[in-house]
N, C-alpha and C. Protein backbone atom coordinates (compact mmCIF):
# COMPACT_ATOMS: atom_id res chain seq x y z
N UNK A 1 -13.48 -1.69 28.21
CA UNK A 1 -12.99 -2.78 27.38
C UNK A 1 -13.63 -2.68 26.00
N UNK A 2 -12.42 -3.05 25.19
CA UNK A 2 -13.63 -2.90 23.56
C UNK A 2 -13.89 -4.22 23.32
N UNK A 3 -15.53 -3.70 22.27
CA UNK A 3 -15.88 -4.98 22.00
C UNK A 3 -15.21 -5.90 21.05
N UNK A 4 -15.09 -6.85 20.47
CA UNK A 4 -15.05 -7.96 19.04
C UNK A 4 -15.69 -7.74 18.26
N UNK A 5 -17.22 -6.58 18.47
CA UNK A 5 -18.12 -6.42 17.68
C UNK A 5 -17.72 -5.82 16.57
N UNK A 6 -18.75 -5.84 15.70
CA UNK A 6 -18.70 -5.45 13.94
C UNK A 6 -18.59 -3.21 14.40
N UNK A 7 -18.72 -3.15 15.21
CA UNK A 7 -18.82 -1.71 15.50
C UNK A 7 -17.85 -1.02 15.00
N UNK A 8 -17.60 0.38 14.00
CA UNK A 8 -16.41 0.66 13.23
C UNK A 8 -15.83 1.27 14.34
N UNK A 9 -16.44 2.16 15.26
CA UNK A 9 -15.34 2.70 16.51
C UNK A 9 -14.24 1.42 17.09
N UNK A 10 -15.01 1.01 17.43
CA UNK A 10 -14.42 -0.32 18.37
C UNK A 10 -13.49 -0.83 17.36
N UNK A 11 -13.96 -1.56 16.44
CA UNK A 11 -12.61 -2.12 15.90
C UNK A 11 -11.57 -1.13 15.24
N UNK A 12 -11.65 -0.25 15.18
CA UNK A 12 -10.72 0.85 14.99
C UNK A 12 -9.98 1.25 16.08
N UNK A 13 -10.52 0.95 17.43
CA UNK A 13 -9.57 1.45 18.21
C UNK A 13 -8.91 -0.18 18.87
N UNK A 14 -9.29 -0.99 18.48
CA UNK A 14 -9.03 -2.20 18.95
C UNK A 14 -7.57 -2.52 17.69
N UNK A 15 -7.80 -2.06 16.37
CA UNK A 15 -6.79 -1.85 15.40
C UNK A 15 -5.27 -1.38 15.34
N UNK A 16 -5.76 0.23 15.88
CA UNK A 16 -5.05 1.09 16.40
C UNK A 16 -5.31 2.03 15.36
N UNK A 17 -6.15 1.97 14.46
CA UNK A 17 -6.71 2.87 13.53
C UNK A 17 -6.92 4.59 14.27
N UNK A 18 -7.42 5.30 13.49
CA UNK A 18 -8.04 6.28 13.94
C UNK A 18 -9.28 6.33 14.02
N UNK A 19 -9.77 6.36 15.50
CA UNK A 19 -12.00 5.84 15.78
C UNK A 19 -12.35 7.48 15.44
N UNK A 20 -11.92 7.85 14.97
CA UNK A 20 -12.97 9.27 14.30
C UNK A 20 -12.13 9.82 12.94
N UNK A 21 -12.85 8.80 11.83
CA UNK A 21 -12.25 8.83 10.38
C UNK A 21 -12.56 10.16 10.37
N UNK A 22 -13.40 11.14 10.68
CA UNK A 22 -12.73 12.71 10.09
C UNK A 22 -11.39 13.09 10.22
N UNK A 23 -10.65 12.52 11.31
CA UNK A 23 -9.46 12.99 11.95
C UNK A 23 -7.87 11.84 10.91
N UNK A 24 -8.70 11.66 9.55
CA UNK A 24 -7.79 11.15 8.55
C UNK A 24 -7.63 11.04 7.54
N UNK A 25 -6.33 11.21 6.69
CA UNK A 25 -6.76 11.15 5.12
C UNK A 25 -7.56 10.08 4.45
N UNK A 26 -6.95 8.85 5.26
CA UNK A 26 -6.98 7.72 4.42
C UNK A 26 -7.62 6.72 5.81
N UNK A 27 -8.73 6.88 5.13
CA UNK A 27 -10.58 6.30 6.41
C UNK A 27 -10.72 4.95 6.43
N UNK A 28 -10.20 4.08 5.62
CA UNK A 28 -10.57 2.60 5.47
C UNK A 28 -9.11 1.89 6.55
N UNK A 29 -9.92 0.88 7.07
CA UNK A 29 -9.21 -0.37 7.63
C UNK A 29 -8.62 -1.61 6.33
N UNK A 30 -9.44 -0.77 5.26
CA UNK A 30 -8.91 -2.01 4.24
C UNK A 30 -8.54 -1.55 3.15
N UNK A 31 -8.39 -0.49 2.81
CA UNK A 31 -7.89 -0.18 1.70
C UNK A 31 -7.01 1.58 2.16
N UNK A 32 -6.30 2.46 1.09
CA UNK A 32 -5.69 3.66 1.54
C UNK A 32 -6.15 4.31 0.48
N UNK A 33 -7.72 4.76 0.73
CA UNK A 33 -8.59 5.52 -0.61
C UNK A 33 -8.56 6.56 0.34
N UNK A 34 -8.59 8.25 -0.50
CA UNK A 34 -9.19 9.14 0.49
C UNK A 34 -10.64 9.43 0.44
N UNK A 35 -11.02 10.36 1.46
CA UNK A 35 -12.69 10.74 1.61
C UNK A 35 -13.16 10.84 0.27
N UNK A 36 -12.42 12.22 -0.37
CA UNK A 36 -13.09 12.53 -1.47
C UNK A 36 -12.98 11.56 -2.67
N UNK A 37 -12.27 10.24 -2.89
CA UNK A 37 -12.42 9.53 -4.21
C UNK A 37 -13.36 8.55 -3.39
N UNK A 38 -13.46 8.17 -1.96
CA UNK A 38 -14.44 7.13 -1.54
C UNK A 38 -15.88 7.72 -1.56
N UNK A 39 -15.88 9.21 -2.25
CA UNK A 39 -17.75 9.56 -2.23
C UNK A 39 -18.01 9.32 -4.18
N UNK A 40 -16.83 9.41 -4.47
CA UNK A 40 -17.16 9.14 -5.86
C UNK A 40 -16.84 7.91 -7.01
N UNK A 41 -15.35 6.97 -6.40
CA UNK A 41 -15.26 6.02 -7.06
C UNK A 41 -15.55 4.80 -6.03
N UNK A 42 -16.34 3.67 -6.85
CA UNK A 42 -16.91 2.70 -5.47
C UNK A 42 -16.54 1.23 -6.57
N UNK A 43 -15.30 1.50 -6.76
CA UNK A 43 -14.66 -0.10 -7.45
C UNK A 43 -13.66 0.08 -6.83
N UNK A 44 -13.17 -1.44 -5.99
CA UNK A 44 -12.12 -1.56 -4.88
C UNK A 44 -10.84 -1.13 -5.77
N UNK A 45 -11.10 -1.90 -7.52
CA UNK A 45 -9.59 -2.26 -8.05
C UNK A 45 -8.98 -0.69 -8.36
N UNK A 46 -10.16 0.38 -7.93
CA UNK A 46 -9.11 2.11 -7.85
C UNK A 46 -8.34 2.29 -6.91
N UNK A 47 -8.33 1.04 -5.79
CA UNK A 47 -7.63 1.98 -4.59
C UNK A 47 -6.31 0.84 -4.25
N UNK A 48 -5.48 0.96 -3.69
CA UNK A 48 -4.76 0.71 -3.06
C UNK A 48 -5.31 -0.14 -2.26
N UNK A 49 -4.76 -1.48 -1.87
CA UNK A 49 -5.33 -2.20 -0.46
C UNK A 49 -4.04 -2.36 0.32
N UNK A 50 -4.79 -2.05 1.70
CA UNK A 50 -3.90 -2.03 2.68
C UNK A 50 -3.25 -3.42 3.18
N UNK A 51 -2.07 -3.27 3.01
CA UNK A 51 -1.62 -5.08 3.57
C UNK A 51 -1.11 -5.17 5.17
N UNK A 52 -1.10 -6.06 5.43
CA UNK A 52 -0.29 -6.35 6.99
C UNK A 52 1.32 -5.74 6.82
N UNK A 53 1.97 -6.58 6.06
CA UNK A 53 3.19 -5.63 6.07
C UNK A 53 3.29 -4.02 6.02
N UNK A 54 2.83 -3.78 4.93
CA UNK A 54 2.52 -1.80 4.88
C UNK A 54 2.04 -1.46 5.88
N UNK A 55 1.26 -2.33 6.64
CA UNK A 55 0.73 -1.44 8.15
C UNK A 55 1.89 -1.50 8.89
N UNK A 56 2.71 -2.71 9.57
CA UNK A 56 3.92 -2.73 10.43
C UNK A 56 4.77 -1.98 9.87
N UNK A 57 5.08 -1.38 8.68
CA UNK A 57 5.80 -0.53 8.48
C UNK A 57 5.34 0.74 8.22
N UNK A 58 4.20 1.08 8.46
CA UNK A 58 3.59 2.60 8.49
C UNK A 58 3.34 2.49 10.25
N UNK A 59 3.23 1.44 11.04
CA UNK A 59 3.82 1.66 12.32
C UNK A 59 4.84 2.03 12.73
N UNK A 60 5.83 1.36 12.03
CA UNK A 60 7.24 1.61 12.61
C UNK A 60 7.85 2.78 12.45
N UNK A 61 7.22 3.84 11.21
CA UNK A 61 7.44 4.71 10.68
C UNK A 61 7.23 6.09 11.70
N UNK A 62 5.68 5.38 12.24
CA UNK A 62 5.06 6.55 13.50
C UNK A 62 5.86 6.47 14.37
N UNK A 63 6.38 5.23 14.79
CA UNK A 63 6.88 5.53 16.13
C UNK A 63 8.23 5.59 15.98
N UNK A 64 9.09 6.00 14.98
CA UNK A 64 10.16 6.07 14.35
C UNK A 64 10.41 7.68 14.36
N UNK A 65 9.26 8.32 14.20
CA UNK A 65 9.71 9.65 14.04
C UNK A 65 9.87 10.71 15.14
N UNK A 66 11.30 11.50 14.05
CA UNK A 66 11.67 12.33 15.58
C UNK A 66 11.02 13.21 16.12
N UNK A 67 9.88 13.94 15.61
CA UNK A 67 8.98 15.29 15.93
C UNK A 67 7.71 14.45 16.46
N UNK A 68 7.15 15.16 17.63
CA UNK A 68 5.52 14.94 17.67
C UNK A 68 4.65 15.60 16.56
N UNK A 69 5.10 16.37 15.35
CA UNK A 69 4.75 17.17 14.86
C UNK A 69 4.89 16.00 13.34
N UNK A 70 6.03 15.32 13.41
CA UNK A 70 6.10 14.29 12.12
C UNK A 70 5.07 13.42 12.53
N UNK A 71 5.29 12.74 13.70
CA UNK A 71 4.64 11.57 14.14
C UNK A 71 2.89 12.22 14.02
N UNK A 72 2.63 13.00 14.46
CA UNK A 72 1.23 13.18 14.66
C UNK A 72 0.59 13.38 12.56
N UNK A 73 1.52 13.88 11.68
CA UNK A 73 1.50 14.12 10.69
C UNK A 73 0.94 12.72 10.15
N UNK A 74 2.10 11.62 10.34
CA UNK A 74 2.12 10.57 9.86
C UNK A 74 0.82 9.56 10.29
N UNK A 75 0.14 10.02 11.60
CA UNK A 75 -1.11 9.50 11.85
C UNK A 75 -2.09 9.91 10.98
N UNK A 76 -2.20 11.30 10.98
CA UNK A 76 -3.22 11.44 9.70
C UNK A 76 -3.26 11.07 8.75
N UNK A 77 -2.41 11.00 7.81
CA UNK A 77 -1.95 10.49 6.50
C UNK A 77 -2.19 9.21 6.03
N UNK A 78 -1.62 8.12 7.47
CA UNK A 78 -2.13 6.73 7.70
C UNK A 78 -3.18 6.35 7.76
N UNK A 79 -3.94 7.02 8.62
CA UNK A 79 -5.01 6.89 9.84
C UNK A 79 -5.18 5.56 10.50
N UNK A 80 -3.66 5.90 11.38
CA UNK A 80 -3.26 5.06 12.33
C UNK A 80 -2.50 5.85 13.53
N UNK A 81 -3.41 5.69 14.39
CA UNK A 81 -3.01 6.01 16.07
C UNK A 81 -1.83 5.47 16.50
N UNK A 82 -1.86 3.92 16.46
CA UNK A 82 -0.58 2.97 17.25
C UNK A 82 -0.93 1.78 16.24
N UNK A 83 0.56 0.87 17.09
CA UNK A 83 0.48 -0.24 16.16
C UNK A 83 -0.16 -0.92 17.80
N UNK A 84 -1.63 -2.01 17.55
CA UNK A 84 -2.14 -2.78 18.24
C UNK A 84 -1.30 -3.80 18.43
N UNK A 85 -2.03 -4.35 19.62
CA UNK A 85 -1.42 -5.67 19.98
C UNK A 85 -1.84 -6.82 19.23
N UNK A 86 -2.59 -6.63 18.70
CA UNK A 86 -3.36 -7.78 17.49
C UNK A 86 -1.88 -7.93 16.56
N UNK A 87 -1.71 -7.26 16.03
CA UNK A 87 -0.43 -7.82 14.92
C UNK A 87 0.46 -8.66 15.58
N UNK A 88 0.91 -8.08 17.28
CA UNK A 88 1.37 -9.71 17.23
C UNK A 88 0.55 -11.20 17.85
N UNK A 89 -0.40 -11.02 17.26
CA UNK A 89 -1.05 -12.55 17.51
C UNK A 89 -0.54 -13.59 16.48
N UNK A 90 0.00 -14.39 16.44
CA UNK A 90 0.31 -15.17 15.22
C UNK A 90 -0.87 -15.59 14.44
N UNK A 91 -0.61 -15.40 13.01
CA UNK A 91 -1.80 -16.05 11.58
C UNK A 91 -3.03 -15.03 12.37
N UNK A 92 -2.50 -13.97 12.83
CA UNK A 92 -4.36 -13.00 12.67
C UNK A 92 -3.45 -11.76 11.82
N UNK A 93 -4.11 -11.06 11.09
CA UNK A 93 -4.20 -10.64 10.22
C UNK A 93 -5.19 -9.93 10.05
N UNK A 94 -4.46 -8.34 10.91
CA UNK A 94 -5.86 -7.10 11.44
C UNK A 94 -6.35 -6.78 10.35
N UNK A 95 -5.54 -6.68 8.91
CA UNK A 95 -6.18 -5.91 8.09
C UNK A 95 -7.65 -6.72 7.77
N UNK A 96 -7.52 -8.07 7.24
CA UNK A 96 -8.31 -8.97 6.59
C UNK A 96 -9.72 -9.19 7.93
N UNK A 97 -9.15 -9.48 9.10
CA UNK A 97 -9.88 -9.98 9.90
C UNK A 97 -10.74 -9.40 10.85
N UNK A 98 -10.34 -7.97 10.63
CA UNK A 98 -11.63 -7.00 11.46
C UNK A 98 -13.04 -6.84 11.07
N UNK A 99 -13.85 -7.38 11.98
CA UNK A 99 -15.26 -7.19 11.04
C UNK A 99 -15.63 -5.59 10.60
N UNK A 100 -16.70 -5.77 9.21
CA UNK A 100 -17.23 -4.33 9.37
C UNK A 100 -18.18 -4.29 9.98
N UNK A 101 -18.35 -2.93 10.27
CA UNK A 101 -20.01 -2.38 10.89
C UNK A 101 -21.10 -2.23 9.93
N UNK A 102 -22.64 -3.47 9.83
CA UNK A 102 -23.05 -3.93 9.10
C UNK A 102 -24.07 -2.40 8.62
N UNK A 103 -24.22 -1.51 9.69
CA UNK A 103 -25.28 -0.35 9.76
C UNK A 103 -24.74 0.61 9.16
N UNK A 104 -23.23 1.35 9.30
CA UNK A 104 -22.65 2.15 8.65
C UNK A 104 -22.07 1.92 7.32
N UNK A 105 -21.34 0.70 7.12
CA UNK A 105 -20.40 0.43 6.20
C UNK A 105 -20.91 -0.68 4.99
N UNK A 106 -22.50 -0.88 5.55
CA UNK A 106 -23.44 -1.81 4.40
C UNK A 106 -24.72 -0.70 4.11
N UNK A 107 -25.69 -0.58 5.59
CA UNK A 107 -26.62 -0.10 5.40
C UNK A 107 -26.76 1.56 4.72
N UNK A 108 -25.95 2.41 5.41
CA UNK A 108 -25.94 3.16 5.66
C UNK A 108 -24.48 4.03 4.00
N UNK A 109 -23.94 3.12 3.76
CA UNK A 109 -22.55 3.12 3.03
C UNK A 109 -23.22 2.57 1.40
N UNK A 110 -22.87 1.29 1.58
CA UNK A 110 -23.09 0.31 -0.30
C UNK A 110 -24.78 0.69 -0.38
N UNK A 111 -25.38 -0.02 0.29
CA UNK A 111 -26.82 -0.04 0.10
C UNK A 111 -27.33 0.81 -0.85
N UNK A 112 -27.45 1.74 0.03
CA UNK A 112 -28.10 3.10 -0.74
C UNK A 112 -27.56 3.78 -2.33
N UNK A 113 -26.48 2.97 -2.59
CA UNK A 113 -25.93 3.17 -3.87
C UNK A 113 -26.27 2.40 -4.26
């Protein structure tokens, strides 16, 4: 069972994200920055933020396509596995409402910059 916790695996797979951001272009639950501009630009207003709608439709898109070869494409690109069952909870709102992981994505991530 996954946890609720702030843990980035867990809520990534609780998302439907991809739980091993090497295995994606675009690594954030909250925004669609890639690796290499997230080691060098660290102001949100460069990137793209990811909305609830753009996710249900970068879902629908995965499971829309006719190749395992598109579909698996379109996971990377996203870095989205499936569309979770969280989107349909009414007024939750995976993008906004997933905690972060305070050790990787504060301590370990902003901090040290």
């Amino acid at each position: 069972m996954v946890s609720l916790c702030g843990d980035t695996l867990a809520q990534h797979e609780l998302a439907g994200f991809k739980e091993g951001v090497g295995f994606a272009y675009s690594k954030c639950r909250h925004c669609e920055c890639y690796f290499e501009d997230m080691q060098s630009q660290f102001n949100e207003d460069a990137y793209t933020k990811r909305t609830l709608e753009k996710h249900v439709r970068q879902c629908d898109e995965i499971e829309k396509a006719n190749t395992d070869l598109h579909r698996n494409s379109l996971r990377t690109t996203y870095g989205i596995n499936r569309r979770s069952k969280l989107v349909e909870f009414p007024s939750f709102d995976i993008i906004q409402q997933t905690l972060q992981d305070i050790m990787h994505v504060i301590l370990e991530g902003i901090a040290p910059l």
